[in-house]
Protein backbone atom coordinates (compact mmCIF):
# COMPACT_ATOMS: atom_id res chain seq x y z
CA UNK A 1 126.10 139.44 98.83
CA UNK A 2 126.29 135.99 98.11
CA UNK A 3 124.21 135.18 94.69
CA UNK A 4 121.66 132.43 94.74
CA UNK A 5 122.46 128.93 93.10
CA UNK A 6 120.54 126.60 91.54
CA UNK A 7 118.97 123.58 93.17
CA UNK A 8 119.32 121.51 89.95
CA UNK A 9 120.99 122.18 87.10
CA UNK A 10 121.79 120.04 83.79
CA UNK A 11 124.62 120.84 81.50
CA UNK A 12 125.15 119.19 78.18
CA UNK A 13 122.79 116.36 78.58
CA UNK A 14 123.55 113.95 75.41
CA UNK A 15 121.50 110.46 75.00
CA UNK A 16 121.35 108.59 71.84
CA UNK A 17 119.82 104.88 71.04
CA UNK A 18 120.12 103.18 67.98
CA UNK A 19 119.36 105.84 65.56
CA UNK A 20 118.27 107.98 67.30
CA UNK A 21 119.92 110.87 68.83
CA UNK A 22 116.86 112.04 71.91
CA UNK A 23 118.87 114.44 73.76
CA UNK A 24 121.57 116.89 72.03
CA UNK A 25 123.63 119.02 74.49
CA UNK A 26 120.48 119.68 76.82
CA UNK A 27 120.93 122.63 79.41
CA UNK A 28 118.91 124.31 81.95
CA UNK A 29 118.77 125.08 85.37
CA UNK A 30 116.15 125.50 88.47
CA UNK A 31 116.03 128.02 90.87
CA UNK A 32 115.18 127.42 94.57
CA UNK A 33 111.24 128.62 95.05
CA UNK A 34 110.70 128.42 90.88
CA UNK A 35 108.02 126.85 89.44
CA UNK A 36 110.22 126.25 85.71
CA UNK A 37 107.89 124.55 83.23
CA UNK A 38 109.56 122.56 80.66
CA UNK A 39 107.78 122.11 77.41
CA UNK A 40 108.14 120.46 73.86
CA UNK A 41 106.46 117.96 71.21
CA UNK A 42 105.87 114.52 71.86
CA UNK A 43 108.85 113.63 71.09
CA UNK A 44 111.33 116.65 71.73
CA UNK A 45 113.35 114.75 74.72
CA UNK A 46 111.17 115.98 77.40
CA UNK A 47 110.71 112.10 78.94
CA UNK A 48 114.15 110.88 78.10
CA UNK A 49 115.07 113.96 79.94
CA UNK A 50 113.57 113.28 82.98
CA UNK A 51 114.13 109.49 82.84
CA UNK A 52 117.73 110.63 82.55
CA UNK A 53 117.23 112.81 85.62
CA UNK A 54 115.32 109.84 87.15
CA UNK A 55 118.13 107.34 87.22
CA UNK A 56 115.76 104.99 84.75
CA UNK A 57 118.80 106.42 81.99
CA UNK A 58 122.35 107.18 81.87
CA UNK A 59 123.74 109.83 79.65
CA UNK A 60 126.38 109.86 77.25
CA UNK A 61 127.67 112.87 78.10
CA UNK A 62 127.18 115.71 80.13
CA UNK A 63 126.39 116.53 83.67
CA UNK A 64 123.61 116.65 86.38
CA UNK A 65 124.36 119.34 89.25
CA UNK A 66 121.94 118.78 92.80
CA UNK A 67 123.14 122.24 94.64
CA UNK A 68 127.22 122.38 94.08
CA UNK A 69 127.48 118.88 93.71
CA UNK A 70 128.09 117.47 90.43
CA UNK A 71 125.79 113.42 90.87
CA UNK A 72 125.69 110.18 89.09
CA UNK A 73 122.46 109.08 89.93
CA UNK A 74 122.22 105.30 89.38
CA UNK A 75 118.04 104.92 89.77
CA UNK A 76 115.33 106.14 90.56
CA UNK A 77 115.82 105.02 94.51
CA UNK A 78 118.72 106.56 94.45
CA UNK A 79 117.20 110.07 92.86
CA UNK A 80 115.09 109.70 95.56
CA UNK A 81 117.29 109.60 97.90
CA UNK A 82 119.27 113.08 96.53
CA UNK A 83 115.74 115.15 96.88
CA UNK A 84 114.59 114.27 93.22
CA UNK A 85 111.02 113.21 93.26
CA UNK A 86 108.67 112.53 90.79
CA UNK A 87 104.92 112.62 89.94
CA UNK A 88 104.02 110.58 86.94
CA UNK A 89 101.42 110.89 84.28
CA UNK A 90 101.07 107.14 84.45
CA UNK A 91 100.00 106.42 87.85
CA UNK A 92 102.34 103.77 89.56
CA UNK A 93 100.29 102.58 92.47
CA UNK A 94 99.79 98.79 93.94
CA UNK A 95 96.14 99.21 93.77
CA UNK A 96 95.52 96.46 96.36
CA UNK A 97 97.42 98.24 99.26
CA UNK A 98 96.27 100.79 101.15
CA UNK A 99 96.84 104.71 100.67
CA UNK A 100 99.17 104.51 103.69
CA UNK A 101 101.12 101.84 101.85
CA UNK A 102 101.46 103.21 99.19
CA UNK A 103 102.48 106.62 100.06
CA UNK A 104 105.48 104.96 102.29
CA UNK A 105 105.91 102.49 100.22
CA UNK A 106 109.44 100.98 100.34
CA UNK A 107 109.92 103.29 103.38
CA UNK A 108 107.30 102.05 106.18
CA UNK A 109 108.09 103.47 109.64
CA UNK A 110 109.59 100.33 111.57
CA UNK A 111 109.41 99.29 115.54
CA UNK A 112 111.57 96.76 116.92
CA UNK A 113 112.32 93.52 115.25
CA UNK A 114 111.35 95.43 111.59
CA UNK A 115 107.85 94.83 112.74
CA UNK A 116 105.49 97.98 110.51
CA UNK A 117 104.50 100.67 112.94
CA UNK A 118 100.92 100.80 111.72
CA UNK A 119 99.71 104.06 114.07
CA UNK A 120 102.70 105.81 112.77
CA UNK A 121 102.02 105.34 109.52
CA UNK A 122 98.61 105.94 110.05
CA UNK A 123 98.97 109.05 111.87
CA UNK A 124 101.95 110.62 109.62
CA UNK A 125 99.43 109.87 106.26
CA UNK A 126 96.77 111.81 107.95
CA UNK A 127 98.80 114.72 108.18
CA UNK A 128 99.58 114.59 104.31
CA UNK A 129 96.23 114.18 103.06
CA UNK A 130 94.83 117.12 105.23
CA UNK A 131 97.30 119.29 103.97
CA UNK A 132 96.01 118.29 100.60
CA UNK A 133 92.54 118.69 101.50
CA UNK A 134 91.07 115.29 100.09
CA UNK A 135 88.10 113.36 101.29
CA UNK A 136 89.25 109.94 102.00
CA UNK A 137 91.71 108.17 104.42
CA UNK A 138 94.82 106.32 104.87
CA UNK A 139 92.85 103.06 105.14
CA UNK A 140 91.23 103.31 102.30
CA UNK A 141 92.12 100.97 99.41
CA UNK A 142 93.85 103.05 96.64
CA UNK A 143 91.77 100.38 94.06
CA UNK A 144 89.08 101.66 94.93
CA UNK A 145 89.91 105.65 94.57
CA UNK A 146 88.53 107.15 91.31
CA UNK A 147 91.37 108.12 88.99
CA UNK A 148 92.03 111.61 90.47
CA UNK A 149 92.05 110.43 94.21
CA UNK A 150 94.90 107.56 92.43
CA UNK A 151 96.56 111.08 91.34
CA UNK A 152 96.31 112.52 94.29
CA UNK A 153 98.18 109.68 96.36
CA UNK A 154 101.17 110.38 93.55
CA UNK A 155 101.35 113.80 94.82
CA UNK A 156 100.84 113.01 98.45
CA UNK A 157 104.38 111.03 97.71
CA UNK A 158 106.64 113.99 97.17
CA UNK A 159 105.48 115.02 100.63
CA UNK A 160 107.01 112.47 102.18
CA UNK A 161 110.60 113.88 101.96
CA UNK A 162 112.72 116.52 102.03
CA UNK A 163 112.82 117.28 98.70
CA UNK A 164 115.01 119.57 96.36
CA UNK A 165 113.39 119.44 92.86
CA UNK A 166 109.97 117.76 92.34
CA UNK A 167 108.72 116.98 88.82
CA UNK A 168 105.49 117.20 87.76
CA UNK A 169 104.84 115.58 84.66
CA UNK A 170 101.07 116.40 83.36
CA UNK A 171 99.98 116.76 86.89
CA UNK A 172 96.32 117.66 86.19
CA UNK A 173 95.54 115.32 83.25
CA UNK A 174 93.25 113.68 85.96
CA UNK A 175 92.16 115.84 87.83
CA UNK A 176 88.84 118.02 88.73
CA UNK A 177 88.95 121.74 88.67
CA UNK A 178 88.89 121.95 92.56
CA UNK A 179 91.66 119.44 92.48
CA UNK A 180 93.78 121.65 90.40
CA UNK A 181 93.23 123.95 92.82
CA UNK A 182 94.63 122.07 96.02
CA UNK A 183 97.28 120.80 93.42
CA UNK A 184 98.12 124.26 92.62
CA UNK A 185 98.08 125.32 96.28
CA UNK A 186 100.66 122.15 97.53
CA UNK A 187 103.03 123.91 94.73
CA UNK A 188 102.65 127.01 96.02
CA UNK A 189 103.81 125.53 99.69
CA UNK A 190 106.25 123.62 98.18
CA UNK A 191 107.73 126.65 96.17
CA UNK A 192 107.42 128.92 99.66
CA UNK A 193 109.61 126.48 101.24
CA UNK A 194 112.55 126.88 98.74
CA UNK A 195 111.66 123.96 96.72
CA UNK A 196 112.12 123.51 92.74
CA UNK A 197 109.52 122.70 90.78
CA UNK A 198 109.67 121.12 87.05
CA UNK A 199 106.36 121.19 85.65
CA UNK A 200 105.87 119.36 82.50
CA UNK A 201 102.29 120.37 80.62
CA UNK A 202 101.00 120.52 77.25
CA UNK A 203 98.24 122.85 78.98
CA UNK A 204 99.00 126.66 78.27
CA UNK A 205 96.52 128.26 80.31
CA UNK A 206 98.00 126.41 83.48
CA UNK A 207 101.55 127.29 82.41
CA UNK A 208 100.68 130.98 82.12
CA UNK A 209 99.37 130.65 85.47
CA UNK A 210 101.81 129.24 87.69
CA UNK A 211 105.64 128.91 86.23
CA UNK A 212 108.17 131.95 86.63
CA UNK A 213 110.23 130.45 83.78
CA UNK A 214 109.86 128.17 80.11
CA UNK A 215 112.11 125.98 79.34
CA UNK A 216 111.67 124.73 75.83
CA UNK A 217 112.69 121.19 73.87
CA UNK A 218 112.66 120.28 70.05
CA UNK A 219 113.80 117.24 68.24
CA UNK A 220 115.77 116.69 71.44
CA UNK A 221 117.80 120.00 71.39
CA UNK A 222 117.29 122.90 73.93
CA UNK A 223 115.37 126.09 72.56
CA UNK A 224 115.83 128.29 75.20
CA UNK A 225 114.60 129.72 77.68
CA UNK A 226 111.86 132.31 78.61
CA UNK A 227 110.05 134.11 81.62
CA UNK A 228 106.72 133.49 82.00
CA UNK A 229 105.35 136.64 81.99
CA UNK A 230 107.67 137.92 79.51
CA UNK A 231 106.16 135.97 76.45
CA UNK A 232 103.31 134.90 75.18
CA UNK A 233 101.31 131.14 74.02
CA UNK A 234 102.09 132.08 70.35
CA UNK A 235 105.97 132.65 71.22
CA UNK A 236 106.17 129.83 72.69
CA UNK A 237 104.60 127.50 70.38
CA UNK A 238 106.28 129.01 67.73
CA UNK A 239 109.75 127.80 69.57
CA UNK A 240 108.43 124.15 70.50
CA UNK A 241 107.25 123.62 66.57
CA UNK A 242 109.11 126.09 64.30
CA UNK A 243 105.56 127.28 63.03
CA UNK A 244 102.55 129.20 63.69
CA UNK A 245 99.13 127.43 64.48
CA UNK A 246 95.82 128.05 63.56
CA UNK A 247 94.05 129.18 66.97
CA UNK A 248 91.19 131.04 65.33
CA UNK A 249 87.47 129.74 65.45
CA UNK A 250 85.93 127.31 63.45
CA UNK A 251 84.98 129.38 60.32
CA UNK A 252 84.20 126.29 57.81
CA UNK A 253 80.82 126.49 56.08
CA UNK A 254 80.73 123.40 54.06
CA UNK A 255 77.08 121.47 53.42
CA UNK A 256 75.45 119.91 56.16
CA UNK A 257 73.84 117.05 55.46
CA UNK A 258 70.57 114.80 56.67
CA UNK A 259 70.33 113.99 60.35
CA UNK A 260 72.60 111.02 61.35
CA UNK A 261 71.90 110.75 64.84
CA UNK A 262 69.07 112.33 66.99
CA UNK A 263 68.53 111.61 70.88
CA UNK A 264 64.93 112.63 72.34
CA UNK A 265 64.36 112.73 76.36
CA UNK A 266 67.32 109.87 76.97
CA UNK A 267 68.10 109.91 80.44
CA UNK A 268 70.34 107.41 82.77
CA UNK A 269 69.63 107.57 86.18
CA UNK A 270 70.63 110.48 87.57
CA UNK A 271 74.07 110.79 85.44
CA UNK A 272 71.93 113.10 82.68
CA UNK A 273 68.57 113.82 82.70
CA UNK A 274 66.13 114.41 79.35
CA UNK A 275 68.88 114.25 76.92
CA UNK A 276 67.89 115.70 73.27
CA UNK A 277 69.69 116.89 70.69
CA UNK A 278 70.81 115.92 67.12
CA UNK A 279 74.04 115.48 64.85
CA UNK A 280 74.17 115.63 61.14
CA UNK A 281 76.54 114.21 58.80
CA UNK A 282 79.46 116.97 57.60
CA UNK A 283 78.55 118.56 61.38
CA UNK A 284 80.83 118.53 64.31
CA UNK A 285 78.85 119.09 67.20
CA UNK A 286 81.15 119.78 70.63
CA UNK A 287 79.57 118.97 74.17
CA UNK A 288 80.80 121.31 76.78
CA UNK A 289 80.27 121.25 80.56
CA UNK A 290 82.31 121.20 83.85
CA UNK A 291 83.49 117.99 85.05
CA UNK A 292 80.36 115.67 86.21
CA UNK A 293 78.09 117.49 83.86
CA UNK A 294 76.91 113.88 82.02
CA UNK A 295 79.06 114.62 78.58
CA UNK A 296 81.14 111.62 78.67
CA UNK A 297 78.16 109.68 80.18
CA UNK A 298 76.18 110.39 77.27
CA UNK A 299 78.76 109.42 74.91
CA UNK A 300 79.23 105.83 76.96
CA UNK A 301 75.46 105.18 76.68
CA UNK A 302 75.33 106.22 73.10
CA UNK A 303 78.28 103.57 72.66
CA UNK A 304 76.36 100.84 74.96
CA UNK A 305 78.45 100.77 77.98
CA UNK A 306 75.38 102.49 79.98
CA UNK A 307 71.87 101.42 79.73
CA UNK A 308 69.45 104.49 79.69
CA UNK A 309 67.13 104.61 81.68
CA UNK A 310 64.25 106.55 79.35
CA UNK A 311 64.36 108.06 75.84
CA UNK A 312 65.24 107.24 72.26
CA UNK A 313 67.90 106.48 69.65
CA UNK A 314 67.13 107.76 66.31
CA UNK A 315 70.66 106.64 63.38
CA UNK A 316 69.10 108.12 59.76
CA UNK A 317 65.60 108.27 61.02
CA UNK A 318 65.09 104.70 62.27
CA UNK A 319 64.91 104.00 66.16
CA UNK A 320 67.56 101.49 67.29
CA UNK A 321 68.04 99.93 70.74
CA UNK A 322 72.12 99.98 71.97
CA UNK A 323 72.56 98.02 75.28
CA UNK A 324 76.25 96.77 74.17
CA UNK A 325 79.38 97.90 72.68
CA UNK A 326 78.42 94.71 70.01
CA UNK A 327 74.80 97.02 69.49
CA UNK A 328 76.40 100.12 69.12
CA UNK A 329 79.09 99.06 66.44
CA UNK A 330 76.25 96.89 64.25
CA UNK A 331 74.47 99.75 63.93
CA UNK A 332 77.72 102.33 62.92
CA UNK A 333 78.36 104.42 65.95
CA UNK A 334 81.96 104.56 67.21
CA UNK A 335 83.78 105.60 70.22
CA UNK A 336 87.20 107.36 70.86
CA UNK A 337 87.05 106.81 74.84
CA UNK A 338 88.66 109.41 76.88
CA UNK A 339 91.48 107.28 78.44
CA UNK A 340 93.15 106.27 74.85
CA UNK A 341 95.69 104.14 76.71
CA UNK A 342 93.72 102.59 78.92
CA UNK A 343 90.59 101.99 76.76
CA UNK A 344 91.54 102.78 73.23
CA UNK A 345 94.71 100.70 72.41
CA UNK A 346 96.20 97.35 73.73
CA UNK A 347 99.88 99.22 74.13
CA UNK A 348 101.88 96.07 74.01
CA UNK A 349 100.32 95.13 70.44
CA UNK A 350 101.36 96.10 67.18
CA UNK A 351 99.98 99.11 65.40
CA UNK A 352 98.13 97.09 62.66
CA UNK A 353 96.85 94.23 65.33
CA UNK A 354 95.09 97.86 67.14
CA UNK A 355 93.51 99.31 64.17
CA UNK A 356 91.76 95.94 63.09
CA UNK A 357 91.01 94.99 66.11
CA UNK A 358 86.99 95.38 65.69
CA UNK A 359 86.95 93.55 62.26
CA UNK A 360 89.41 90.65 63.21
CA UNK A 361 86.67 88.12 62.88
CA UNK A 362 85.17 89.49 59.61
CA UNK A 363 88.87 88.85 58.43
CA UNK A 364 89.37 85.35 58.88
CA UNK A 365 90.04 82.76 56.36
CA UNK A 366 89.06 79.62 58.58
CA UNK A 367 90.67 79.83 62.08
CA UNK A 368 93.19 82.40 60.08
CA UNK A 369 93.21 85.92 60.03
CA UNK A 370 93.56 87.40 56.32
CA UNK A 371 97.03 89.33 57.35
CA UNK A 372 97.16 91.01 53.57
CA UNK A 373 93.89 92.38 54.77
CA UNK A 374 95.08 93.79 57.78
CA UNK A 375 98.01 95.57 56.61
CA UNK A 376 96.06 97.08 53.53
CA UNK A 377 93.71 98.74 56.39
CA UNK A 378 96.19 99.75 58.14
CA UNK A 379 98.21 101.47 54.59
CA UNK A 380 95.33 102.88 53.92
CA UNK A 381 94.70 104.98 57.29
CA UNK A 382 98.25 105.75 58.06
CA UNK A 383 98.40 107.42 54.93
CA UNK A 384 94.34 109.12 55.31
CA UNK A 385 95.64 110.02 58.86
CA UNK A 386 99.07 110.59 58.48
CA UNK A 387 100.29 108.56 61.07
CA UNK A 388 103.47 108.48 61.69
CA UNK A 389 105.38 105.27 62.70
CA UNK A 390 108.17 102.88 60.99
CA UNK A 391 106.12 100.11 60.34
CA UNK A 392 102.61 98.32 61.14
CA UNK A 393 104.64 96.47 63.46
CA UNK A 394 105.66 98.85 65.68
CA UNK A 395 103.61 98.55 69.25
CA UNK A 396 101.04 101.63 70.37
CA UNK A 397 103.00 101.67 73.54
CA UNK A 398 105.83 103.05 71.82
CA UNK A 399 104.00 105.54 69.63
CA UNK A 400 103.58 109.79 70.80
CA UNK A 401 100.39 110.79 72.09
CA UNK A 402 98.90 112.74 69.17
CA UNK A 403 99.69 109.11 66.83
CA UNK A 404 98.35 106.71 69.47
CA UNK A 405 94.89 108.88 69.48
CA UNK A 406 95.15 108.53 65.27
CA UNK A 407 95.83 104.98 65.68
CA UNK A 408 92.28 104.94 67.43
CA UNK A 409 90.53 107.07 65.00
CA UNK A 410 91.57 104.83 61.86
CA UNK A 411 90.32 102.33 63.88
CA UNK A 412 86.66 103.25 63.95
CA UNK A 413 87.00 104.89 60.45
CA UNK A 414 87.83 101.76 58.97
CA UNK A 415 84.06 100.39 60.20
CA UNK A 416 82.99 102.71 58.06
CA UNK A 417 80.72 104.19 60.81
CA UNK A 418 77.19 107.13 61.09
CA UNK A 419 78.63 108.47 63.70
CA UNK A 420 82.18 108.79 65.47
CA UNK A 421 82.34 110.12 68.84
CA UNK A 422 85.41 111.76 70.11
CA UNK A 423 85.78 112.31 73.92
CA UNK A 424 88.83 114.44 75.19
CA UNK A 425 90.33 114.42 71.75
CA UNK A 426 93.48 115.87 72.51
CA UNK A 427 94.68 115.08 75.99
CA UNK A 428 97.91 114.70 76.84
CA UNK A 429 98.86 115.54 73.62
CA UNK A 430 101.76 118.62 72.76
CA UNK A 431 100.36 121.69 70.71
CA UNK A 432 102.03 120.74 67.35
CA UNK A 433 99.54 117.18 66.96
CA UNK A 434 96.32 119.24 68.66
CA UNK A 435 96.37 121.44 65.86
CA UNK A 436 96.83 118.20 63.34
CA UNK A 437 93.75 116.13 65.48
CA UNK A 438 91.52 119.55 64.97
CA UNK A 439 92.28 119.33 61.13
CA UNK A 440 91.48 115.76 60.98
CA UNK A 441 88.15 116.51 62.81
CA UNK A 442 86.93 119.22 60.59
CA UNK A 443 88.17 117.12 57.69
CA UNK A 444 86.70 114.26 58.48
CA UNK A 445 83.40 116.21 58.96
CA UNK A 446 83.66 118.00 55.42
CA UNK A 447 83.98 114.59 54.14
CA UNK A 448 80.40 114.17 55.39
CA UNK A 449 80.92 112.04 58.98
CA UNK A 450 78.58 112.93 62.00
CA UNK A 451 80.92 113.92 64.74
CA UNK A 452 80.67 114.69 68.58
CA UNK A 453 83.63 116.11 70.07
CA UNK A 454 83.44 115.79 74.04
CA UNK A 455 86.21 118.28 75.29
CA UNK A 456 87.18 120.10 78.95
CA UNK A 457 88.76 123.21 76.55
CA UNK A 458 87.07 126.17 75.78
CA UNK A 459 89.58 127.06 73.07
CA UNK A 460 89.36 123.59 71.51
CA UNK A 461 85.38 122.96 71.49
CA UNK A 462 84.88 127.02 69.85
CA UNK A 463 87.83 125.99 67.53
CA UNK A 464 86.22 122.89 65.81
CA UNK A 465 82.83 122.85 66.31
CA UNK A 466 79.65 123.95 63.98
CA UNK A 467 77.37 123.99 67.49
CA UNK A 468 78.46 123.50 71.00
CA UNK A 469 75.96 121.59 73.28
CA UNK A 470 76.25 123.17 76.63
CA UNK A 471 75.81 120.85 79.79
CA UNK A 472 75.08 121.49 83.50
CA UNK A 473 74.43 118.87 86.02
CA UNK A 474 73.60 116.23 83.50
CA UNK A 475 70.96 118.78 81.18
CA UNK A 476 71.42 120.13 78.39
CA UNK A 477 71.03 123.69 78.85
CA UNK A 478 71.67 125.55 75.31
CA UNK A 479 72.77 125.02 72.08
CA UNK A 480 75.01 127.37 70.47
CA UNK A 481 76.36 127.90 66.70
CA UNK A 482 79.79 128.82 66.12
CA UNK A 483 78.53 132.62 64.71
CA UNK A 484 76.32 133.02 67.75
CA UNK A 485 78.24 131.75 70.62
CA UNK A 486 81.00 133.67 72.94
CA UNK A 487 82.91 132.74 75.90
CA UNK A 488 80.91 134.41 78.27
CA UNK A 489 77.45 132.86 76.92
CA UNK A 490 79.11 129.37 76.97
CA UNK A 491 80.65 130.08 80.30
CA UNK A 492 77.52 130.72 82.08
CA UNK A 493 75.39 128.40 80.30
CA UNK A 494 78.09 125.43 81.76
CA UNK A 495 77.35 127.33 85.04
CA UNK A 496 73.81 127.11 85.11
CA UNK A 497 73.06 130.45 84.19
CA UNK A 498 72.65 130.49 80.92
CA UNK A 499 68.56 130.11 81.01
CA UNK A 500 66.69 127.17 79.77
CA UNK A 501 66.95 126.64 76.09
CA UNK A 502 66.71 123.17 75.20
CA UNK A 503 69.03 122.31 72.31
């Protein structure tokens, strides 16, 4: 009987830049139907990995296997090309074309004289986005696709060929729960069919659900390797960080002080309805809801980028008006937006440049900005926050997940503000900097700040919250303390059974 081999292996994967040494002797393979999951840190290799895997990288050393064949793969066309295909975090879509387009792009069906065969194209992109079960066309303009739909057209890529490994790097980041699910069920085809599957998450519960094996990375050096159902979350954080983590419930019973903020009956059109609730300082108060429930809507009007439509702002007792960004910072409230890279940080500018950003005109010294200033803010919350890069001048592009989302919290700390709101505090980021961004929240709330953590995770919102505002379809339906609330209360007030108990 002739033993099964692997679609993809990687033996002794070495890749250094100047001092630096990312990858150290990486190996591990990928069976044929396996959904492996490979896991680290920001940081531990996982990206140079797969850029190395990509073509985008040439190792030093070492060796990539596709089936029996030991490959040199030269770029990414060229990985393509050998049944390697990738889905990227960071979408990489020409938003002006269509989803056809985009989908074949590089690889448009041709009549004679080179001339695009549009009804093939047409006609071989329906058949891809009915397998995936989406609601819009091949026509359509992917520009004007929400975010998820934009993640969707990645995926509907790797169906295009006959591929022998597809990589799935944070896969869901984007997407709605019944997305996940058609995303889970395309992997499940693609797995039945003999492909293998890389999945790169920093999401347990979605590792627990669907890999066979764990592969796992730190400080660029390979772990080891575990089956799925064989271990458990806290083994395998313990390998990715060399520690164990606090996952317990928030337990902290410091002093609460007076209200900060209080909302009564706000409403904005039919994104949340009679809105009220209130946030004190030294209280972290988590919103909770399924996706579309009005949490991050709240948090935009709150911050000025939506205009309600009815109710009231109360900051220490005094009603304020906020129809701008420009309102909301004069009178002290703060956003950390949900898409850090896209809204938080200007990645091509230096660390310093991000965190003063707000105050640069309050800084100047005649058409000059005061750079002494500048670079004693930043000192002074790298330090508070622990943030960990070489220098000021080092660009946010360059910096891990869980120091890019620090980079915007110093930012709004430094306005001194009533109230910081945090939404998705911890997405995309690896286990090791969660556990550091909880710390910093409850920290930050003992040090008497008004807080509002907006967060998709159950274990994350019970974790560092004093109440938990749940939401259903844009209401509020109950407000929980940490003592009184359990997962099945909070899990049926998000589903709209949880009675009607304003907060």
């Amino acid at each position: 009987m002739t033993s099964v081999k692997p679609v993809l292996r990687l033996d002794g994967i070495v890749k250094t830049f100047p001092g630096v040494r990312a990858l150290d002797g990486v190996s591990f393979s990928v069976m044929p139907g396996e959904v492996h999951a490979l896991m680290g840190e920001n940081g531990a290799g996982k990206s140079t990995l797969m850029k190395v895997l990509g073509g985008v990288h040439q190792p030093d050393s070492g060796a990539i296997h596709i089936g029996e064949e030991v490959v040199a793969i030269a770029d990414p066309l060229e990985a393509k090309a050998k049944g390697i295909v990738f889905i990227h975090q960071e979408l990489s879509l020409a938003e002006e074309l269509s989803v056809a387009e985009n989908i074949y792009l590089g690889e448009l069906p041709r009549k004679s004289f080179g001339r695009v065969d549009w009804g093939k194209l047409a006609a071989e992109t329906d058949a891809i986005l009915k397998r995936l079960n989406v609601r819009f066309d091949a026509n359509d303009r992917v520009g004007d696709l929400s975010i998820a739909n934009q993640q969707m057209v990645e995926i509907a890529r790797a169906l295009t060929v006959e591929a022998k490994a597809v990589i799935f790097d944070e896969p869901t980041a984007s997407l709605t729960d019944a997305e996940k699910v058609v995303l889970f069920d395309v992997i499940a085809d693609l797995k039945a069919i003999g492909v293998g599957i890389i999945y790169i998450s920093h999401r347990m519960e979605e590792i627990f659900r669907i890999t066979d094996r764990i592969s796992i990375l730190r400080d660029g050096r390979y772990q080891g390797t575990v089956a799925t159902a064989e271990t458990t979350e806290e083994d395998v954080t313990r390998m990715m960080i060399g520690r164990n983590l606090d996952l317990s419930r928030n337990a902290s019973h410091h002093e609460m002080g007076e209200v900060a903020l209080e909302v009564r009956g706000l409403s904005c059109g039919d994104l949340f309805r009679d809105v009220s609730f209130e946030v004190r300082r030294g209280e972290v108060v988590g919103f909770y809801g399924l996706v579309g429930a009005g949490r991050t809507e709240i948090a935009e009007t709150l911050f000025g980028l939506r205009v309600p439509s009815a109710g009231q702002i109360f900051l220490d007792g005094e009603e304020v008006r906020i129809q701008s960004p420009a309102d909301a910072i004069a009178h002290g409230v703060s956003l950390v937006p949900e898409d850090r890279k896209g809204q938080g940080l200007v990645l091509g500018m230096n660390c310093r440049d991000n965190m003063t950003l707000p105050q640069v005109d309050e800084m100047k010294t005649g058409p000059f900005v005061a750079e002494g200033a500048e670079i004693a803010i930043f000192d002074e919350y790298r330090e508070r926050l622990d943030i960990r890069t070489p220098s000021w001048r080092q660009k946010a592009g360059n910096l891990s997940g869980g120091n890019q989302q620090k980079i915007v919290i110093g930012k709004w700390l430094s306005m001194n503000p009533r109230v910081l709101i945090v939404d998705e505090p911890t997405r995309g980021i690896d286990v090791g900097s969660k556990s550091e961004i909880h710390k910093l929240l409850r920290a930050l709330a003992a040090q008497g700040y008004a807080v509002m953590v907006i967060s998709s995770e159950m274990p994350e919102v019970l974790h560092v919250s004093d109440r938990i505002v749940a939401m259903y379809s844009g209401r509020i339906i109950r407000s929980f303390s940490s003592e009184e609330v359990t997962e099945d209360s909070l899990i049926q007030a998000i589903s709209g059974l949880g009675g009607d108990q304003a907060a």
